[in-house]
Protein backbone atom coordinates (compact mmCIF):
# COMPACT_ATOMS: atom_id res chain seq x y z
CA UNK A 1 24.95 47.05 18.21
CA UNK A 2 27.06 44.26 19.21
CA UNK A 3 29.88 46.30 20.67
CA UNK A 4 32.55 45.19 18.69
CA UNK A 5 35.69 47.30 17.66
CA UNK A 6 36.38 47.11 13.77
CA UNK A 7 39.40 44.99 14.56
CA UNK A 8 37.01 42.40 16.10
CA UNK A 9 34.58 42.81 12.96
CA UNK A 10 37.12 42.07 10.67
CA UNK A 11 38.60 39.05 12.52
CA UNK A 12 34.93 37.66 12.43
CA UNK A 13 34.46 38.28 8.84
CA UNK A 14 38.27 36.51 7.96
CA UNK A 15 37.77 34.22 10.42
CA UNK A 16 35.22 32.09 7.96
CA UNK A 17 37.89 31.96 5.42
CA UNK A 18 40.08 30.52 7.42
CA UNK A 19 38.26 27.29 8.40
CA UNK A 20 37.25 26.97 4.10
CA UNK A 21 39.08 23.61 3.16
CA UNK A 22 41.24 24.00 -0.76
CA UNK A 23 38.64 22.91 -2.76
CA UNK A 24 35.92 25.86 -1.49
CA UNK A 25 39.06 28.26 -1.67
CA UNK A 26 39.47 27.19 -5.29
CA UNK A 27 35.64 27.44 -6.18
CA UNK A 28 35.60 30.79 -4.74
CA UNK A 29 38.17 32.02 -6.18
CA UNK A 30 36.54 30.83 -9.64
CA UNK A 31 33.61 32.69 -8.92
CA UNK A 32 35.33 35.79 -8.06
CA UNK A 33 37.24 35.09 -11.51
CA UNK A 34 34.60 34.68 -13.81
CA UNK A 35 32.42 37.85 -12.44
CA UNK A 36 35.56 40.20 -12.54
CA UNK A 37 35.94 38.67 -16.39
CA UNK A 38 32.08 39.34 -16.55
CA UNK A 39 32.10 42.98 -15.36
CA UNK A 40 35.28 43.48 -17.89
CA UNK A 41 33.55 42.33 -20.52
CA UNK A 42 30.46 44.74 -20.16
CA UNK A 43 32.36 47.63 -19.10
CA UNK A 44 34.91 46.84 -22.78
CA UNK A 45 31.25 46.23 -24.72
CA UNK A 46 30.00 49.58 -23.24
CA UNK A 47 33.29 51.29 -23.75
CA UNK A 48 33.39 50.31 -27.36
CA UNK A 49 29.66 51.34 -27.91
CA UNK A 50 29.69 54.49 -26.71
CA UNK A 51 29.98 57.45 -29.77
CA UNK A 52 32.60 59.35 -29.50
């Protein structure tokens, strides 16, 4: 639609983590923690439910 190659895409898309300043990097990078521990935590309680 825009007429961009994937290269240029991706450049936009990184581009927005490049200008975050250290403390948005860190509170991102919580958030991205705490859903990965999430989504372990359900997929161990699932896991664990299941019969065998």
């Amino acid at each position: 639609m825009l007429e961009l190659t994937v290269y240029q895409s991706l450049d936009n898309i990184l581009d927005r983590f490049s200008m975050m300043e250290a403390a948005e990097l860190f509170l991102l990078f919580l958030f991205f923690t705490f859903w990965l521990l999430n989504l372990l935590t359900v997929w161990l309680r699932r896991r664990k439910n299941t019969p065998s």
